[in-house]
PDB file of N, CA and C in Angstrom:
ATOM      1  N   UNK A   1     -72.122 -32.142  -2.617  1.00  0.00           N
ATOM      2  CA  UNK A   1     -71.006 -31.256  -2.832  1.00  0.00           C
ATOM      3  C   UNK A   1     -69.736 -32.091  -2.993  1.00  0.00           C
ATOM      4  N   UNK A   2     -68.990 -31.919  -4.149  1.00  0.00           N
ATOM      5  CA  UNK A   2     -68.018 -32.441  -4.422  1.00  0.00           C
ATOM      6  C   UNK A   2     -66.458 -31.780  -4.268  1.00  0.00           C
ATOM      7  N   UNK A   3     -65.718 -31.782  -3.245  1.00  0.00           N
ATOM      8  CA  UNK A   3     -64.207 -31.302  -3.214  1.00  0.00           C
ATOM      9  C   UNK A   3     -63.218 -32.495  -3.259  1.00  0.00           C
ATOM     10  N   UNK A   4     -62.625 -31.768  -4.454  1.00  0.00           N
ATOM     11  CA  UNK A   4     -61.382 -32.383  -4.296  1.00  0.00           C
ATOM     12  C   UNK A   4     -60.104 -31.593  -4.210  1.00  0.00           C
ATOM     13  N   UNK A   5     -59.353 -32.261  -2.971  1.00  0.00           N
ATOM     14  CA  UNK A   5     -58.440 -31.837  -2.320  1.00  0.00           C
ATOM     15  C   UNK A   5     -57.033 -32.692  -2.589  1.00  0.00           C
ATOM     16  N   UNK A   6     -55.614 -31.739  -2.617  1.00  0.00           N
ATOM     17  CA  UNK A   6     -54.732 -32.473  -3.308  1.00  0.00           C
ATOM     18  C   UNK A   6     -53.320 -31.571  -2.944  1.00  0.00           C
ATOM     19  N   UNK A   7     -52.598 -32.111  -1.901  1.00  0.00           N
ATOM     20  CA  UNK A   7     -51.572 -32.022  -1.281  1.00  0.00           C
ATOM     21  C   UNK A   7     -50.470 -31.978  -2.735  1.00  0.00           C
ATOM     22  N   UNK A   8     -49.193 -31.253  -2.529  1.00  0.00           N
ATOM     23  CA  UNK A   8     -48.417 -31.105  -3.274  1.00  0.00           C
ATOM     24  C   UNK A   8     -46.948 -30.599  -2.239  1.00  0.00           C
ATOM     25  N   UNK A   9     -46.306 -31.422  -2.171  1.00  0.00           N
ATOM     26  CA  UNK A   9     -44.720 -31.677  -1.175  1.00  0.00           C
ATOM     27  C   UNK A   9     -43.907 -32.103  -1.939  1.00  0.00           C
ATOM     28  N   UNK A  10     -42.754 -31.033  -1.736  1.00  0.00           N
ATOM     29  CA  UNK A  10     -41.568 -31.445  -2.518  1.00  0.00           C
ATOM     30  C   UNK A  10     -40.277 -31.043  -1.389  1.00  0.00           C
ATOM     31  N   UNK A  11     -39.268 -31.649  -1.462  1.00  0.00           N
ATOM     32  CA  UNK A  11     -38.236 -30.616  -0.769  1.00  0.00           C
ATOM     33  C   UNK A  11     -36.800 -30.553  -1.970  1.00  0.00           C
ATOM     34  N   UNK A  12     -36.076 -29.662  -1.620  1.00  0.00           N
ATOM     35  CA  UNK A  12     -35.093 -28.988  -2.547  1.00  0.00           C
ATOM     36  C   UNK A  12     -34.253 -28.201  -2.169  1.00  0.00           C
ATOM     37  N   UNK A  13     -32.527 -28.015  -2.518  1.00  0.00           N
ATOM     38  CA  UNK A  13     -31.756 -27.416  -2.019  1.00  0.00           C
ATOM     39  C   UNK A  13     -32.557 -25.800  -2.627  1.00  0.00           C
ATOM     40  N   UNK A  14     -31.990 -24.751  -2.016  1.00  0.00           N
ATOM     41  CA  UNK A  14     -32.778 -23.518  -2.392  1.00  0.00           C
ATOM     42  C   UNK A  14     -31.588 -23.321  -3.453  1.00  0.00           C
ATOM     43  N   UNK A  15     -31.985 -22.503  -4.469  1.00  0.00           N
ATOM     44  CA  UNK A  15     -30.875 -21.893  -5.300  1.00  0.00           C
ATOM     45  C   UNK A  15     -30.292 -21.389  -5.183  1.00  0.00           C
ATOM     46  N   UNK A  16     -31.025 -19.842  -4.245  1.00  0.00           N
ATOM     47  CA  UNK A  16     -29.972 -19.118  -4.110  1.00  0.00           C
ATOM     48  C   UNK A  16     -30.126 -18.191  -2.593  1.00  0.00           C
ATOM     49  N   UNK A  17     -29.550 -17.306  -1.923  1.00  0.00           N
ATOM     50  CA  UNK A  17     -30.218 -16.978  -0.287  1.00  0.00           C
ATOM     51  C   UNK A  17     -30.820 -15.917  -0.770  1.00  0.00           C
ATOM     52  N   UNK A  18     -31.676 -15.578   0.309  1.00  0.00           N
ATOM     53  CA  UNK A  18     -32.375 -14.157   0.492  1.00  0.00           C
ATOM     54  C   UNK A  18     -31.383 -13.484   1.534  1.00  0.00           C
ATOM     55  N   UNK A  19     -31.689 -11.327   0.735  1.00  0.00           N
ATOM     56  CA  UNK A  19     -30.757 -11.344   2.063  1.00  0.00           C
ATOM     57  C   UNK A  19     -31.622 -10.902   2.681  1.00  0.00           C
ATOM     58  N   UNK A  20     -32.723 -10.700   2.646  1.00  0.00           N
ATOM     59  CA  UNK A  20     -33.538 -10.126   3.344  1.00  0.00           C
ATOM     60  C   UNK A  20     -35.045 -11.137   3.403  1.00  0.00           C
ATOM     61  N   UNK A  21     -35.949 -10.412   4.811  1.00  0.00           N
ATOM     62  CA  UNK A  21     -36.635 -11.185   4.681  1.00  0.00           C
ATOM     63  C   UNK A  21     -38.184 -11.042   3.729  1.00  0.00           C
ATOM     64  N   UNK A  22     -37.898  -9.633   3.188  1.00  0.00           N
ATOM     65  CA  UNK A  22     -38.917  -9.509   2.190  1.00  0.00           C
ATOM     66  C   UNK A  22     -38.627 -10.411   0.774  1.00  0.00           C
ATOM     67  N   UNK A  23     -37.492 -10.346   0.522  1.00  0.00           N
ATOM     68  CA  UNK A  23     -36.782 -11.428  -0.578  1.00  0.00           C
ATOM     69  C   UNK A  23     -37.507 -12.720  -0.268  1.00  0.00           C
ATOM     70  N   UNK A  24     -36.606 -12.834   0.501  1.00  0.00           N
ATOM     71  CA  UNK A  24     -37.522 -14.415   1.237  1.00  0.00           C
ATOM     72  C   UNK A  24     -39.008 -14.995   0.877  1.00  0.00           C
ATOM     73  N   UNK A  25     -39.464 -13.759   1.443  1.00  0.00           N
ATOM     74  CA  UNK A  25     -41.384 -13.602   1.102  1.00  0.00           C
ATOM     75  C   UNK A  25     -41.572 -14.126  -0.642  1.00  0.00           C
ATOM     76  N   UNK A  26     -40.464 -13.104  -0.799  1.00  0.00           N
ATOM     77  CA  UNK A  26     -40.746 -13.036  -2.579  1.00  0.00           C
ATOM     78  C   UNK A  26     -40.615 -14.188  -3.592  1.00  0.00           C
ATOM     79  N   UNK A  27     -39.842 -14.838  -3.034  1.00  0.00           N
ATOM     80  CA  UNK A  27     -39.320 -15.849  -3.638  1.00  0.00           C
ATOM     81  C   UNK A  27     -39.837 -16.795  -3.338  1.00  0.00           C
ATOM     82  N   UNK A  28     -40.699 -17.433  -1.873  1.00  0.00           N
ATOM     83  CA  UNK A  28     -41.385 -17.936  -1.997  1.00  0.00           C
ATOM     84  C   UNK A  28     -43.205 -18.316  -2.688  1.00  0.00           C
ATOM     85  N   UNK A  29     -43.051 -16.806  -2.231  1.00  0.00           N
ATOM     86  CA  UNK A  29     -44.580 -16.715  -3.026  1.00  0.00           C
ATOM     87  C   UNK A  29     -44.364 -17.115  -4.573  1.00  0.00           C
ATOM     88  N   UNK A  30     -43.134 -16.822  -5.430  1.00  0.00           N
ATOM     89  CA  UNK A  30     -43.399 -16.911  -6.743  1.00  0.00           C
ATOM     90  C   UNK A  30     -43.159 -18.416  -6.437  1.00  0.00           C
ATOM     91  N   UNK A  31     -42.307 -19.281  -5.757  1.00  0.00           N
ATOM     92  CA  UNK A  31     -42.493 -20.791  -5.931  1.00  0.00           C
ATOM     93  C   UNK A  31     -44.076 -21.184  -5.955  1.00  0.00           C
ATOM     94  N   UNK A  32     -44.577 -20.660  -4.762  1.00  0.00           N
ATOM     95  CA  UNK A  32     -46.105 -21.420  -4.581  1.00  0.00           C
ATOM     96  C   UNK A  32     -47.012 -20.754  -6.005  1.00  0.00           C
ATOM     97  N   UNK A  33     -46.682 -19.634  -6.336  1.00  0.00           N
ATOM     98  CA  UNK A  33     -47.417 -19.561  -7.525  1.00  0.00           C
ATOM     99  C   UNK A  33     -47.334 -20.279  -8.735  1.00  0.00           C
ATOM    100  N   UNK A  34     -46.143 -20.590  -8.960  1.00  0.00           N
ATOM    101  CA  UNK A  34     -45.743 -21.742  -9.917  1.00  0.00           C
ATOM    102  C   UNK A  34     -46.474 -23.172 -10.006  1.00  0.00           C
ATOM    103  N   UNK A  35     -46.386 -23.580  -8.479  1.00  0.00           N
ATOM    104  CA  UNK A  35     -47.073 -24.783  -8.367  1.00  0.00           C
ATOM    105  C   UNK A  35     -48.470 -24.437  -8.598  1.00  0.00           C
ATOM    106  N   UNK A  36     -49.106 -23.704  -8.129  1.00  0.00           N
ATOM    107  CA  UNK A  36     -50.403 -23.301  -8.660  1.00  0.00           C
ATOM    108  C   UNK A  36     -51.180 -23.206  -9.785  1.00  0.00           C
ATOM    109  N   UNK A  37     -50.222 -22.336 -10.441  1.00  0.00           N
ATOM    110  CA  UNK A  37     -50.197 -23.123 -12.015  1.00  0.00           C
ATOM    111  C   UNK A  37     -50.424 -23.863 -12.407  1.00  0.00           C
ATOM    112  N   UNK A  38     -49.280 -24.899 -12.113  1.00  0.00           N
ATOM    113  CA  UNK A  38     -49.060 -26.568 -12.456  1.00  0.00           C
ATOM    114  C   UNK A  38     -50.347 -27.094 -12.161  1.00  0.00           C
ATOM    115  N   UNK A  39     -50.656 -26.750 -10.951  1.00  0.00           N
ATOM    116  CA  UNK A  39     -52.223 -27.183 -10.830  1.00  0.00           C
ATOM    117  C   UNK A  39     -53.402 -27.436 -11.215  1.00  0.00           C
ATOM    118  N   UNK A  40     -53.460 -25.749 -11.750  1.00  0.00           N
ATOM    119  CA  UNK A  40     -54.622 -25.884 -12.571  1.00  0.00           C
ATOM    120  C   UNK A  40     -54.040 -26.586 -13.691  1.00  0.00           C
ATOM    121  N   UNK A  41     -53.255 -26.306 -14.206  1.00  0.00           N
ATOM    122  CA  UNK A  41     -52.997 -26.953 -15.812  1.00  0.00           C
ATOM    123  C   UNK A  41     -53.436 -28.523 -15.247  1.00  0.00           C
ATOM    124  N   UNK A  42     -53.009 -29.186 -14.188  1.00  0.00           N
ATOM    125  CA  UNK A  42     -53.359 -30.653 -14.066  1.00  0.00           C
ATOM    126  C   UNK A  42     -54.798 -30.768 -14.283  1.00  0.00           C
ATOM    127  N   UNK A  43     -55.615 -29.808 -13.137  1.00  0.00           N
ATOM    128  CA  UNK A  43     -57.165 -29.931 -12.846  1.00  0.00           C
ATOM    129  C   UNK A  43     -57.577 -30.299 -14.471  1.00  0.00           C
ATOM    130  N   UNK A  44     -57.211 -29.231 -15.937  1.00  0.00           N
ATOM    131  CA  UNK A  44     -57.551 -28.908 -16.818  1.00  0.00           C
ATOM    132  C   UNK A  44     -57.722 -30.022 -17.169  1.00  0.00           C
ATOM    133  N   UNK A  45     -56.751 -30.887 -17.315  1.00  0.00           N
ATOM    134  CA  UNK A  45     -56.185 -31.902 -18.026  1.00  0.00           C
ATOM    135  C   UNK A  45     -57.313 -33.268 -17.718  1.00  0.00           C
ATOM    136  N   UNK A  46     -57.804 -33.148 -16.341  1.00  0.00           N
ATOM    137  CA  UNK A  46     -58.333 -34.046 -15.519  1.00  0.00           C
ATOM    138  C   UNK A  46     -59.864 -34.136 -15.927  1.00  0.00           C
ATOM    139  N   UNK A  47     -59.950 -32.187 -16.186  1.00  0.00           N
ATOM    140  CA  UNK A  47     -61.829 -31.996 -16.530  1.00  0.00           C
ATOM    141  C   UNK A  47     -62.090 -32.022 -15.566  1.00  0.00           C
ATOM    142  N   UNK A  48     -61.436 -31.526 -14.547  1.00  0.00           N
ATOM    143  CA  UNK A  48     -61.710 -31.046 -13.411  1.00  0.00           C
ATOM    144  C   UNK A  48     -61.950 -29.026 -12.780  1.00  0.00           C
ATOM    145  N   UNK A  49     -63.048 -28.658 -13.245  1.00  0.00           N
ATOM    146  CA  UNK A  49     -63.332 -27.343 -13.325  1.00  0.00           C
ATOM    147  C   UNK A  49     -62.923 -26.861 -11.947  1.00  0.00           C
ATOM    148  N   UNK A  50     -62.463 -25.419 -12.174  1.00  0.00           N
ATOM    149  CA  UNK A  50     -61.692 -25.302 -10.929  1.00  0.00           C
ATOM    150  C   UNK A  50     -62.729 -23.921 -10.933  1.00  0.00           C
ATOM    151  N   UNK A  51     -63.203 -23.455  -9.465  1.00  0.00           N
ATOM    152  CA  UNK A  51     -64.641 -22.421  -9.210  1.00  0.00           C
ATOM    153  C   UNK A  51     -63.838 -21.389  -9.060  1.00  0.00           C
ATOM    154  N   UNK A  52     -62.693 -21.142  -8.469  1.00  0.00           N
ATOM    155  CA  UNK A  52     -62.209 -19.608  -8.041  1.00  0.00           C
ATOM    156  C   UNK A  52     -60.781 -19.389  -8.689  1.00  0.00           C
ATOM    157  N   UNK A  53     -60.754 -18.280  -9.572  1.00  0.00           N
ATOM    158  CA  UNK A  53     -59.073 -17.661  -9.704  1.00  0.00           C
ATOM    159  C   UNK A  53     -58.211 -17.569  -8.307  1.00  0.00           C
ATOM    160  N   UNK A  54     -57.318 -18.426  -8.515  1.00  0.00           N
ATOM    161  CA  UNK A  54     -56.109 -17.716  -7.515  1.00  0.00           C
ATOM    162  C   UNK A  54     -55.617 -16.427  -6.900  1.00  0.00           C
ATOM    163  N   UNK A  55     -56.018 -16.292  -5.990  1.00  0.00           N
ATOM    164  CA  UNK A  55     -55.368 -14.849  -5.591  1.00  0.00           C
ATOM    165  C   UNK A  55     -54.035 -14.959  -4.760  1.00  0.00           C
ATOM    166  N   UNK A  56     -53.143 -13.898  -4.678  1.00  0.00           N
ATOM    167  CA  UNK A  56     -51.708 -14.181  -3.891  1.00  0.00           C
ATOM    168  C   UNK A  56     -52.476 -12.585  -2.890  1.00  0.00           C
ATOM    169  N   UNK A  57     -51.601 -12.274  -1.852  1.00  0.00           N
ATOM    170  CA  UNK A  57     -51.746 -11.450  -1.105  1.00  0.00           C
ATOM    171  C   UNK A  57     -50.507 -11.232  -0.636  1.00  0.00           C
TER     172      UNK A  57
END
């Protein structure tokens, strides 16, 4: 069985505030979905088949 596993850390002033903390939620989840993205597009690139669609919750 083959996994490959692959950390992704960045830090960054935020753009803009939440005023709330569902905002908050929101805005983060669409960051991590972004990177997720980026991800697969890397895996793609690599020929690295990726087994499961992303789900957010």
């Amino acid at each position: 069985m083959r996994v490959c596993w692959f950390s992704c850390w960045r830090s960054s002033k935020e753009k803009s505030i939440a005023l709330s903390t569902a905002e908050a939620e929101y805005m983060a989840l669409s960051e991590g979905t972004k990177t997720v993205m980026w991800l697969t597009e890397v895996y793609e690139d690599f020929g690295i088949a990726t087994l499961h669609e992303s789900q957010s919750y």
